[in-house]
N, C-alpha and C. Protein backbone atom coordinates (compact mmCIF):
# COMPACT_ATOMS: atom_id res chain seq x y z
N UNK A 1 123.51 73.86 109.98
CA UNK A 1 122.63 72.77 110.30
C UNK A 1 123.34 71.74 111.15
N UNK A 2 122.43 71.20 111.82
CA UNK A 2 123.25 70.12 112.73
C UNK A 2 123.29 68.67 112.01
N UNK A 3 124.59 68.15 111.76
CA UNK A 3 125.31 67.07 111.56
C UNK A 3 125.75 66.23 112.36
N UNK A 4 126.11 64.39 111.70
CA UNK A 4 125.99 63.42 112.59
C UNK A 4 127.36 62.79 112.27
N UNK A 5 128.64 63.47 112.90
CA UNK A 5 130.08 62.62 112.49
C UNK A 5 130.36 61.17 113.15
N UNK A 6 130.48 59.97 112.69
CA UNK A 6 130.75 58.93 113.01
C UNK A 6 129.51 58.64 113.42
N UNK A 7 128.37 58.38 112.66
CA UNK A 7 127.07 58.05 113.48
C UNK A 7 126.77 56.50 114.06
N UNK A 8 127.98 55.60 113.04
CA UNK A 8 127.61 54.13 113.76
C UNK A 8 128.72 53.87 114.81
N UNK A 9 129.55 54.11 115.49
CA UNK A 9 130.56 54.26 116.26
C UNK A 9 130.36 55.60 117.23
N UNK A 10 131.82 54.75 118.01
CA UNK A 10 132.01 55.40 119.80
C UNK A 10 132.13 56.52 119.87
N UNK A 11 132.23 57.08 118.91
CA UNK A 11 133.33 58.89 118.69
C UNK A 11 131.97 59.81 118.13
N UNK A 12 130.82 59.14 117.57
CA UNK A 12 129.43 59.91 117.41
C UNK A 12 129.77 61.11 117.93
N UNK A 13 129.70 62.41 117.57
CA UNK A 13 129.52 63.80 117.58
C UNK A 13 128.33 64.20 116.80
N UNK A 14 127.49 65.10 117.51
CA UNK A 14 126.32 65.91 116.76
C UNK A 14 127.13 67.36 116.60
N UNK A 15 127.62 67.97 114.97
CA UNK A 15 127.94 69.03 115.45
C UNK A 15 127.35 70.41 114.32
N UNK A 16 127.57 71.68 114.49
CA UNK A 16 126.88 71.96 113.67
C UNK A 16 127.86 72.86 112.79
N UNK A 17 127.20 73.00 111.22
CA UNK A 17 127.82 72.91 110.18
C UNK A 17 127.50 73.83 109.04
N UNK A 18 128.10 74.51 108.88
CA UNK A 18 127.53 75.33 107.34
C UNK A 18 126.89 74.13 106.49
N UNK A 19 125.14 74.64 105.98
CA UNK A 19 124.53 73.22 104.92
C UNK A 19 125.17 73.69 103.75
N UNK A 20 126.13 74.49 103.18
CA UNK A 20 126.79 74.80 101.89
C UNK A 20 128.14 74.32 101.74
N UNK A 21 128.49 73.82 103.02
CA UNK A 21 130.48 74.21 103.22
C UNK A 21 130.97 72.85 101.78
N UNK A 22 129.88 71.87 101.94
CA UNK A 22 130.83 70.88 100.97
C UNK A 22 129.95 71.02 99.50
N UNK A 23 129.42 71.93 98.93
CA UNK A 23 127.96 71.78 97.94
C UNK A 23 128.81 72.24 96.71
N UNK A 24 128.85 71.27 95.81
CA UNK A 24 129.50 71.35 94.42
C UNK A 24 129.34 72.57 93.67
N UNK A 25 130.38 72.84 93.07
CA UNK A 25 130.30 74.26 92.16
C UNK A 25 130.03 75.58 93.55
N UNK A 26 130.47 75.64 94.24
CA UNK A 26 130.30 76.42 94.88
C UNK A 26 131.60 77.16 96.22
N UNK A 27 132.14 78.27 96.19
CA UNK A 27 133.37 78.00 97.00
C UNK A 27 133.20 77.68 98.59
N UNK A 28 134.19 76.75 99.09
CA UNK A 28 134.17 76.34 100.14
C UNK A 28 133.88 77.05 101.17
N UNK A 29 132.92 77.31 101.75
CA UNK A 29 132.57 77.80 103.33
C UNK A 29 133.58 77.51 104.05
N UNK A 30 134.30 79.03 104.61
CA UNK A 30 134.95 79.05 105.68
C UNK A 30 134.73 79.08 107.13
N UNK A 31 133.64 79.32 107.59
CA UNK A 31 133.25 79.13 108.81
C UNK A 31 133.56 77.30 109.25
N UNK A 32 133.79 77.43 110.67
CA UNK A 32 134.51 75.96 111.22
C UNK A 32 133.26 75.45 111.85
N UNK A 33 133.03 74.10 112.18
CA UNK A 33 131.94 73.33 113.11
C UNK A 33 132.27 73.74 114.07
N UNK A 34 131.02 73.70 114.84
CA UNK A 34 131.03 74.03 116.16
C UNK A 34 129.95 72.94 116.87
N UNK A 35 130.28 72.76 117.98
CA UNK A 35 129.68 71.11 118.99
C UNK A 35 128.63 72.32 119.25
N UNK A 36 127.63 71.56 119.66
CA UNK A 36 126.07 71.94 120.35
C UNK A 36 126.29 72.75 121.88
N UNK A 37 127.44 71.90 122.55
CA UNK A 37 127.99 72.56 123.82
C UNK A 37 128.40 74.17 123.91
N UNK A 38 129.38 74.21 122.92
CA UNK A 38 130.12 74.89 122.42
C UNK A 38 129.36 76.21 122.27
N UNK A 39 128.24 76.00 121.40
CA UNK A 39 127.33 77.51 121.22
C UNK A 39 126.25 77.62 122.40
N UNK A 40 125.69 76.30 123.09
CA UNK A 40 125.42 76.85 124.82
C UNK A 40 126.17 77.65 125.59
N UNK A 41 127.43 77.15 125.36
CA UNK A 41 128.32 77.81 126.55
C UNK A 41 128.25 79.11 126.38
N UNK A 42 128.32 79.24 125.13
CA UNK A 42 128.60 80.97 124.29
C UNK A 42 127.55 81.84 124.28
N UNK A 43 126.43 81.14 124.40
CA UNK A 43 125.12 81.73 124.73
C UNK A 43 124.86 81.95 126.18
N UNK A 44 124.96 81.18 126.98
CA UNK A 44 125.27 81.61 128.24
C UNK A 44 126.05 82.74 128.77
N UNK A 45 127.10 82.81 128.14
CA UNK A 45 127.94 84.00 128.54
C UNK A 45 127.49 85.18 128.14
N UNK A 46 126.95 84.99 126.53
CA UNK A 46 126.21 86.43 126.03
C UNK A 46 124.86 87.10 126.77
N UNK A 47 124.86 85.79 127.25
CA UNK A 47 122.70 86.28 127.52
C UNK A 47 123.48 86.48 129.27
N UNK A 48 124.24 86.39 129.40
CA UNK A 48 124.61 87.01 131.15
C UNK A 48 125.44 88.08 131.40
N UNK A 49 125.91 88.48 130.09
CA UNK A 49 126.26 89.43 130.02
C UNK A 49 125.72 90.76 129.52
N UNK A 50 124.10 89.99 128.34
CA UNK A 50 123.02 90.86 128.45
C UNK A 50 122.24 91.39 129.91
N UNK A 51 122.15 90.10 130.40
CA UNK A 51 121.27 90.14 131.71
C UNK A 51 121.77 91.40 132.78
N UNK A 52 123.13 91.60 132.88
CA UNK A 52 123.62 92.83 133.84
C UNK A 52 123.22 93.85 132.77
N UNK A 53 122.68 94.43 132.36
CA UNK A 53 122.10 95.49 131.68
C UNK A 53 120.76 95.38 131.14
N UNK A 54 119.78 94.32 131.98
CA UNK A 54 118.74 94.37 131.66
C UNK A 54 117.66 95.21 131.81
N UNK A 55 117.49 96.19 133.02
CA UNK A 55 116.49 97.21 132.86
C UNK A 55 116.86 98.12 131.78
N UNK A 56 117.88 98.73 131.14
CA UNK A 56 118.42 99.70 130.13
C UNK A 56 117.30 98.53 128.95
N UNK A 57 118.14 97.81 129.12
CA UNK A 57 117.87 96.69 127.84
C UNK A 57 116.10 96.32 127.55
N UNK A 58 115.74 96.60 128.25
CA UNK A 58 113.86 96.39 128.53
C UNK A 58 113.23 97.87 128.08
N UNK A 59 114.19 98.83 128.72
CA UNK A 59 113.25 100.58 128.39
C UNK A 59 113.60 100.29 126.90
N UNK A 60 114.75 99.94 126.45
CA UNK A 60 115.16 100.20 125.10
C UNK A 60 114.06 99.34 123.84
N UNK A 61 113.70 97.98 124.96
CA UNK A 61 112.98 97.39 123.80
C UNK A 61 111.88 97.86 124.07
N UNK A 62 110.97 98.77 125.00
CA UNK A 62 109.71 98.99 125.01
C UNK A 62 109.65 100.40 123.60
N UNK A 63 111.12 101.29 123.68
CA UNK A 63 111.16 102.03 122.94
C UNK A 63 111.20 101.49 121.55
N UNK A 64 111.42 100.54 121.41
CA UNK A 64 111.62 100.01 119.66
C UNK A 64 110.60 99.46 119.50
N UNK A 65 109.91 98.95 120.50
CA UNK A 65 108.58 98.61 120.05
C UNK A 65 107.51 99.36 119.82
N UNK A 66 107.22 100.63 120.45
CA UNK A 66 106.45 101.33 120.27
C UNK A 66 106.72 101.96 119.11
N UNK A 67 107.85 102.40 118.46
CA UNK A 67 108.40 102.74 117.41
C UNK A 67 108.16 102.36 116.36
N UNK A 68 108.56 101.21 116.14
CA UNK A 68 108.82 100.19 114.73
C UNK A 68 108.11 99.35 114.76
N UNK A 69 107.27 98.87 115.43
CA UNK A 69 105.55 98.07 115.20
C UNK A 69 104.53 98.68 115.45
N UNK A 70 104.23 100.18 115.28
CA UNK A 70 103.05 100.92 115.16
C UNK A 70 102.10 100.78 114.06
N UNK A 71 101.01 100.29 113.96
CA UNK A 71 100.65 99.45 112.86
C UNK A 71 99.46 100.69 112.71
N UNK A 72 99.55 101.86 112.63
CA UNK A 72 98.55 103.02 112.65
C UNK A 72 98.01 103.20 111.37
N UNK A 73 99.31 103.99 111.10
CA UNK A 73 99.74 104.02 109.41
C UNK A 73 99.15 102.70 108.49
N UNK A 74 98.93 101.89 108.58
CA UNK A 74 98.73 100.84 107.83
C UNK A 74 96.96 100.32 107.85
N UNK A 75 97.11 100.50 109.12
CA UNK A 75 95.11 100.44 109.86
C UNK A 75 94.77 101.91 108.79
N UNK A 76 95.10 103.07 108.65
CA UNK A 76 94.70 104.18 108.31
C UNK A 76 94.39 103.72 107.04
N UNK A 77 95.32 103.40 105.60
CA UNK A 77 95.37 102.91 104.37
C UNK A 77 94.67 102.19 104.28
N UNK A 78 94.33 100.64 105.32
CA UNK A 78 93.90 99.30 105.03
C UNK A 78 92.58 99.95 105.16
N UNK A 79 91.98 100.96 106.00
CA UNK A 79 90.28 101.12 105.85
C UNK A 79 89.89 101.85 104.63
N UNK A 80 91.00 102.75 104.43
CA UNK A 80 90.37 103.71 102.85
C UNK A 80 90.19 102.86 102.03
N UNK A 81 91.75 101.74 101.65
CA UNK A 81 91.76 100.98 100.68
C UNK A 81 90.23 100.56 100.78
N UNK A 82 90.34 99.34 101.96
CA UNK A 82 88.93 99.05 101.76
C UNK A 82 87.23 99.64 101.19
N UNK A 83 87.79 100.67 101.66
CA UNK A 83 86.52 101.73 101.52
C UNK A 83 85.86 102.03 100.11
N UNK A 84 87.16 101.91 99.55
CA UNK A 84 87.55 101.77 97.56
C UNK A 84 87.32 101.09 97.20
N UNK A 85 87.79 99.57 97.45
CA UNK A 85 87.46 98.84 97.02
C UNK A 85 85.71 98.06 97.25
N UNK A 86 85.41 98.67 98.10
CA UNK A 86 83.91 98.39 98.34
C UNK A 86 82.67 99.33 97.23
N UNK A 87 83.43 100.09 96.95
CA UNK A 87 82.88 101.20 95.98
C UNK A 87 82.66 100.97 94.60
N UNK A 88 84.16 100.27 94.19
CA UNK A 88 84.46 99.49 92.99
C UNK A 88 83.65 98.37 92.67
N UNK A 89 83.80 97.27 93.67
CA UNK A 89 82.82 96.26 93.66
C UNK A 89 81.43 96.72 93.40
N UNK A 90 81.04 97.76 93.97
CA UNK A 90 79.06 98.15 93.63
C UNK A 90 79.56 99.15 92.15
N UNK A 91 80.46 99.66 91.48
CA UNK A 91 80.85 100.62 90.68
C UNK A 91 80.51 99.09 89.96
N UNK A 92 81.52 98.15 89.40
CA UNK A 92 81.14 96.58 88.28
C UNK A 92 79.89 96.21 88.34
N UNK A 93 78.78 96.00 89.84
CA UNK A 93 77.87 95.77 89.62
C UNK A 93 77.35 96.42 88.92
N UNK A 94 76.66 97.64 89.16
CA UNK A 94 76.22 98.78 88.37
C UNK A 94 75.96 98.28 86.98
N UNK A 95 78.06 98.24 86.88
CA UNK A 95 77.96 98.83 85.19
C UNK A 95 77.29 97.26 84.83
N UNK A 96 77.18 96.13 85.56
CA UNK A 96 77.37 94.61 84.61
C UNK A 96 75.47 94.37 84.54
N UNK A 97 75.37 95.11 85.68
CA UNK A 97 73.20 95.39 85.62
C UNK A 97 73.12 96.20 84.50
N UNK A 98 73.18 97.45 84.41
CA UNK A 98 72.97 98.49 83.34
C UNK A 98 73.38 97.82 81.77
N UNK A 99 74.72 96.75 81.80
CA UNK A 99 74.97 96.65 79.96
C UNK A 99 73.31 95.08 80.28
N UNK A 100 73.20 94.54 81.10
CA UNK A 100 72.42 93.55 81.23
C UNK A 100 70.82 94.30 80.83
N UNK A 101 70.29 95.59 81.61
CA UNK A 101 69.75 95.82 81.62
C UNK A 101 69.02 97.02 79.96
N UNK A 102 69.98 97.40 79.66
CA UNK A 102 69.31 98.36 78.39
C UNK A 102 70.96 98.38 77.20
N UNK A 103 70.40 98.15 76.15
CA UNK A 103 71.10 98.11 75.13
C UNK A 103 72.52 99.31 75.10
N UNK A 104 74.05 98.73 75.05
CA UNK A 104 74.93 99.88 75.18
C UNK A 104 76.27 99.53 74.01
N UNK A 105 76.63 100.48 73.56
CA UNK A 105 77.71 100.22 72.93
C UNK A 105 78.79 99.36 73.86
N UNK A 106 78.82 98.54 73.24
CA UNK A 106 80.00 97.65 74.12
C UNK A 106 81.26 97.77 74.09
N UNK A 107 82.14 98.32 73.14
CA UNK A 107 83.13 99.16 73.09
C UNK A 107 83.05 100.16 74.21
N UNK A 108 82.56 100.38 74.27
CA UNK A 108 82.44 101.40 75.92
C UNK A 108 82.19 100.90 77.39
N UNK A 109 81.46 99.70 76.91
CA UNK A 109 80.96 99.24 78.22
C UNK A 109 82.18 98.59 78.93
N UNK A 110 83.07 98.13 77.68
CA UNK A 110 84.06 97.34 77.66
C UNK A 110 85.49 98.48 78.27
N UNK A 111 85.81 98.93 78.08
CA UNK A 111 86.56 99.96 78.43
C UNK A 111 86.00 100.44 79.81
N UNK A 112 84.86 100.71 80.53
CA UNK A 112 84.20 101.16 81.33
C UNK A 112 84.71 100.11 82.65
N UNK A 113 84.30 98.69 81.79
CA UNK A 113 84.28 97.59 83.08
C UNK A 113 85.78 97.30 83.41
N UNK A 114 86.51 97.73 82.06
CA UNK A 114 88.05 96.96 82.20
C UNK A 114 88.61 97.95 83.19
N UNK A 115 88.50 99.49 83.11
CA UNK A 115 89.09 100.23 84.16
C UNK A 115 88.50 100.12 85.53
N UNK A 116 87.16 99.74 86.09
CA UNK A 116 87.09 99.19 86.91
C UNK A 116 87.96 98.11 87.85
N UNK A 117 87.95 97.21 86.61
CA UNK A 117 88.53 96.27 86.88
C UNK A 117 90.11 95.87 87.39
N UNK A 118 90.68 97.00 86.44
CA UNK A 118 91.86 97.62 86.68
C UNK A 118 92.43 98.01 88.14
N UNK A 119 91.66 98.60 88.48
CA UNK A 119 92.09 99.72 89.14
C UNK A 119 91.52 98.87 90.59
N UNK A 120 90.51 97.85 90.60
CA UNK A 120 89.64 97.05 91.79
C UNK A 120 91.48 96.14 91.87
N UNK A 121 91.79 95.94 91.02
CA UNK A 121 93.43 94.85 91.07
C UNK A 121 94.22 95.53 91.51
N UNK A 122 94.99 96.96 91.38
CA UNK A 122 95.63 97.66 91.81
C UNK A 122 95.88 97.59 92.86
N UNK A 123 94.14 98.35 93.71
CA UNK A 123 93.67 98.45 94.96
C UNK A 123 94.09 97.05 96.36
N UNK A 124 93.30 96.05 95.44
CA UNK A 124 93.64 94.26 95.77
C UNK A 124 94.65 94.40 95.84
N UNK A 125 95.80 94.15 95.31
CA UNK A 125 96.74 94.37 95.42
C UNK A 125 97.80 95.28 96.45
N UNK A 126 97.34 96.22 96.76
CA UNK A 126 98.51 97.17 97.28
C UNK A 126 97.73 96.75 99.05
N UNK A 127 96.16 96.54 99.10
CA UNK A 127 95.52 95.79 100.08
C UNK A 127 96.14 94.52 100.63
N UNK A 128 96.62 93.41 99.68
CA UNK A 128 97.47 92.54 100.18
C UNK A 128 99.12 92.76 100.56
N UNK A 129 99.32 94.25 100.18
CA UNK A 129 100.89 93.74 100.45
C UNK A 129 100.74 94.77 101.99
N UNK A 130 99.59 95.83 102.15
CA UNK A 130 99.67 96.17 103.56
C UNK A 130 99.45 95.29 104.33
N UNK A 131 98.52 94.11 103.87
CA UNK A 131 98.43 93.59 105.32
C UNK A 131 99.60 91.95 105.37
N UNK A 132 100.20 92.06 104.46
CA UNK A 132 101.41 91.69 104.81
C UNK A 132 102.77 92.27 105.79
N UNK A 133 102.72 93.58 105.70
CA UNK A 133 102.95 94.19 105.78
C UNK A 133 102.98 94.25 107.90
N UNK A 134 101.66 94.62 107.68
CA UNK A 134 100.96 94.63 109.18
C UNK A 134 101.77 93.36 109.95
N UNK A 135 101.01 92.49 109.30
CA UNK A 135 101.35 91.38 109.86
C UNK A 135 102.77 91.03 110.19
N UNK A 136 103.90 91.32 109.57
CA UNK A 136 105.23 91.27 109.58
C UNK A 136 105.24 92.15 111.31
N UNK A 137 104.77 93.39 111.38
CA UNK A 137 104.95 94.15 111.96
C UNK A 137 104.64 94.09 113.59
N UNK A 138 103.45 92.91 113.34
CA UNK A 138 102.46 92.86 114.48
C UNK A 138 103.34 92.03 114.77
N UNK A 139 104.03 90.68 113.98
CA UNK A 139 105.06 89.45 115.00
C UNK A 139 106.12 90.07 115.02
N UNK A 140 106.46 91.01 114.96
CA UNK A 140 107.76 91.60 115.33
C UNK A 140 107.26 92.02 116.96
N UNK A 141 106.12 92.98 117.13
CA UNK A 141 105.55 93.39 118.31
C UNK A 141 105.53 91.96 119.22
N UNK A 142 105.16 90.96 118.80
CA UNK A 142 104.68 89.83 119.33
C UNK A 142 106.27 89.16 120.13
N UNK A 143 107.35 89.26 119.33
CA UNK A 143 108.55 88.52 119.39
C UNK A 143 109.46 89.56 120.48
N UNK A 144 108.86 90.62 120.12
CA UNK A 144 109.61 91.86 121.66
C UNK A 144 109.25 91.75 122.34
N UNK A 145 107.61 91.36 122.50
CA UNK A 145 106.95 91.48 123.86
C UNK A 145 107.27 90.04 124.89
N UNK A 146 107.36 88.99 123.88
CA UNK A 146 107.50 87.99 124.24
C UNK A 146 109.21 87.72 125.12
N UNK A 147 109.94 88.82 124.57
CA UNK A 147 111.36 89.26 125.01
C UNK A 147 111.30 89.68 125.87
N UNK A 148 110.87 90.58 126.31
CA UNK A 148 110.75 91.59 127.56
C UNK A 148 110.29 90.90 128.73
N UNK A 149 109.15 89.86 128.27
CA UNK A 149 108.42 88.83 129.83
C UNK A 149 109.57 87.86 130.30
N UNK A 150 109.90 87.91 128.90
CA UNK A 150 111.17 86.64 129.42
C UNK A 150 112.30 87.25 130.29
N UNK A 151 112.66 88.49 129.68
CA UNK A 151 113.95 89.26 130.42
C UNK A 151 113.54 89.63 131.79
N UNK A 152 112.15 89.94 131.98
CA UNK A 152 111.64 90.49 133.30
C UNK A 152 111.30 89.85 134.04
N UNK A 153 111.24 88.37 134.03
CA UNK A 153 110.81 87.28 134.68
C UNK A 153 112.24 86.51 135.20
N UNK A 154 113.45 86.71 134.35
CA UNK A 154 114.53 85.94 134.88
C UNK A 154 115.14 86.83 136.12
N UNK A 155 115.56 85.84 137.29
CA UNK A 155 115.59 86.53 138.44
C UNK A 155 117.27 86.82 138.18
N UNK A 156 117.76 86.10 137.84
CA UNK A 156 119.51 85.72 138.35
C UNK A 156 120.02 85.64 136.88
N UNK A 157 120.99 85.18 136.75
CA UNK A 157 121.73 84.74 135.36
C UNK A 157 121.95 83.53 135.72
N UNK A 158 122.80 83.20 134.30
CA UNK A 158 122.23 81.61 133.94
C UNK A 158 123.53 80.79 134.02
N UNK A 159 123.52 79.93 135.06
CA UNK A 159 123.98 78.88 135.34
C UNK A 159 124.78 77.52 134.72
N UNK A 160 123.52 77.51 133.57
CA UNK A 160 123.38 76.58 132.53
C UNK A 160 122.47 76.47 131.25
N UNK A 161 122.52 76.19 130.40
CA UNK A 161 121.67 76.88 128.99
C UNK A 161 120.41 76.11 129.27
N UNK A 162 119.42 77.30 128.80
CA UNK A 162 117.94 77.11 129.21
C UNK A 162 117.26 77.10 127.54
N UNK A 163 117.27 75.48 127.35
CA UNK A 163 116.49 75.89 126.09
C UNK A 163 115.29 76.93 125.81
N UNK A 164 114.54 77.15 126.19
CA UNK A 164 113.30 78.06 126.65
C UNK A 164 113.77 79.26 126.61
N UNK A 165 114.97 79.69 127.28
CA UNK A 165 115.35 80.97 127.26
C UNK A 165 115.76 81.13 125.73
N UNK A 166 116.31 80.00 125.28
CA UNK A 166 117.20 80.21 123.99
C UNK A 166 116.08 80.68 123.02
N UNK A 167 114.81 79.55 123.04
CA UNK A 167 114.07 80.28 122.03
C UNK A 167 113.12 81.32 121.87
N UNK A 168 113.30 82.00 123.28
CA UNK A 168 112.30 83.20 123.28
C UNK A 168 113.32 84.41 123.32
N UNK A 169 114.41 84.14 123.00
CA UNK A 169 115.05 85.43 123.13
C UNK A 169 116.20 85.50 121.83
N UNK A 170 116.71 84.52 121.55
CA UNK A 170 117.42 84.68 120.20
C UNK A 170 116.65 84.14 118.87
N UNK A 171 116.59 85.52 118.16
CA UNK A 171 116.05 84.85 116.71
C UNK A 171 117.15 84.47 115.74
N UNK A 172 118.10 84.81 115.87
CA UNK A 172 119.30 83.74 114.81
C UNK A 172 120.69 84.30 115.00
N UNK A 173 121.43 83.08 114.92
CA UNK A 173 123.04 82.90 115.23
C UNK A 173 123.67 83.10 113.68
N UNK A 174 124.65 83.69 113.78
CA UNK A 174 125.51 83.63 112.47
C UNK A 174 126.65 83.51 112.98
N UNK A 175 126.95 82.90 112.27
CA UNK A 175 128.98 81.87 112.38
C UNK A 175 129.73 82.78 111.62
N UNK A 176 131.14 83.37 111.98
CA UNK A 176 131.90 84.10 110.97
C UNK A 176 132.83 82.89 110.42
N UNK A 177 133.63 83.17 109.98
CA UNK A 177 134.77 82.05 109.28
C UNK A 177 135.72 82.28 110.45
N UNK A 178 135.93 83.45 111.51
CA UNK A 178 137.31 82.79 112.56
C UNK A 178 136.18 82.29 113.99
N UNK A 179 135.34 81.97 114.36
CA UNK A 179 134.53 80.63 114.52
C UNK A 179 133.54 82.07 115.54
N UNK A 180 133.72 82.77 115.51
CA UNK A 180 132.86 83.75 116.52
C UNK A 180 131.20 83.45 115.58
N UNK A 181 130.61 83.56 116.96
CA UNK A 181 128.85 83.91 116.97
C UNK A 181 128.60 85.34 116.90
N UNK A 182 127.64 85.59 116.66
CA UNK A 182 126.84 86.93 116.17
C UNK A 182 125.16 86.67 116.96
N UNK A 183 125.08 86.64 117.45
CA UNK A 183 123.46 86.02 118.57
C UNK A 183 122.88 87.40 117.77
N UNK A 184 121.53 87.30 117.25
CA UNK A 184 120.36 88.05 116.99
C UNK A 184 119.24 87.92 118.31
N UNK A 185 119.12 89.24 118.79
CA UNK A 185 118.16 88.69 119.46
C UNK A 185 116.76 89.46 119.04
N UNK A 186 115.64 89.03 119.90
CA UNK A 186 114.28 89.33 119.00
C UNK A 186 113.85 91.14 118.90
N UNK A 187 114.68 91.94 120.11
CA UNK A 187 114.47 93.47 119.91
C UNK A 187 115.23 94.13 118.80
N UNK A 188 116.32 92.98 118.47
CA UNK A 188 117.07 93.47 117.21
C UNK A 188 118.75 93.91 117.78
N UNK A 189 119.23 93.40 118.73
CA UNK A 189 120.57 93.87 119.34
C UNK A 189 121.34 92.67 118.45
N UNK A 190 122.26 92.87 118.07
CA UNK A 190 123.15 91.70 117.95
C UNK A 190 124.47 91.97 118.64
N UNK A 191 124.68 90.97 119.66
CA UNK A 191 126.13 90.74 120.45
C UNK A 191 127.28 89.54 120.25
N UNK A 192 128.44 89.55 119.84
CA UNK A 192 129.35 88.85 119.41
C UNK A 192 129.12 87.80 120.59
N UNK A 193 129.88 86.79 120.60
CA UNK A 193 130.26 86.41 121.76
C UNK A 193 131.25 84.93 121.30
């Protein structure tokens, strides 16, 4: 996280900081601060040293995208599910007209509606975690594609750090403890730098 050293004085530094390195009961974070400059510069060098291998780097993400955000499989499940669960829903009506409608042992009716009911939760259920699921899958598609316009649109390499570039193309930095970056970027490459 970014931190404010000497914030009422001349020497003010914004720099950034493990949010654990000083947190009680806990062992000291070895990773070192690093200035805001410091991980531009480093990003610059990585993303221009991506950039000379950018057509490889573009077939590769069209290939991971077509791959690993195919949301077929999931469209296929999410309509049966549905299909079930639409069945179920008129299956409770049924049974909740029929005990309404003519006298039934309710011990049965009861057992009758609860496995309904059961099994309508199951369904609900395994329905919400596909289209969680999907959805994970679809902004992954969304965060490559959004990679690729960016990579295919930059003419030259970079000069100077382009916030814009930074956030359409790296999804997260990790700090080691001997002060190196780890750049994530959104097709899923990670390059030291």
């Amino acid at each position: 996280g970014l931190k404010t050293w000497h914030s009422t004085d001349r020497y003010k530094k914004v720099v950034m900081l493990c949010n654990s390195k000083y947190k009680e009961g806990k062992p000291k974070c070895t990773t070192p601060s690093l200035t805001e400059a410091d991980v531009k510069e480093r990003f610059v060098k990585v993303y221009n040293e991506m950039f000379e291998s950018r057509d490889s780097i573009i077939s590769i993400c069209r290939n991971v995208k077509n791959k690993y955000t195919d949301t077929t499989e999931f469209d296929r499940e999410l309509a049966v599910l549905h299909d079930e669960i639409e069945v179920l829903k008129e299956m409770v009506q049924k049974c909740i007209s029929e005990n309404a409608a003519t006298p039934q042992d309710q011990e049965e009716y009861n057992l009758r509606y609860n496995s309904y009911i059961e099994r309508y939760e199951q369904l609900s259920s395994r329905f919400d975690e596909l289209t969680v699921l999907k959805e994970e899958k679809l902004a992954k598609r969304r965060s490559i594609e959004r990679f690729i316009a960016t990579l295919s649109k930059q003419e030259d390499i970079l000069t100077e750090f382009d916030n814009w570039l930074w956030l359409s193309t790296v999804e997260k930095v990790t700090v080691k403890s001997d002060g190196t970056l780890v750049f994530k970027f959104y097709y899923g490459a990670e390059i030291e730098g």
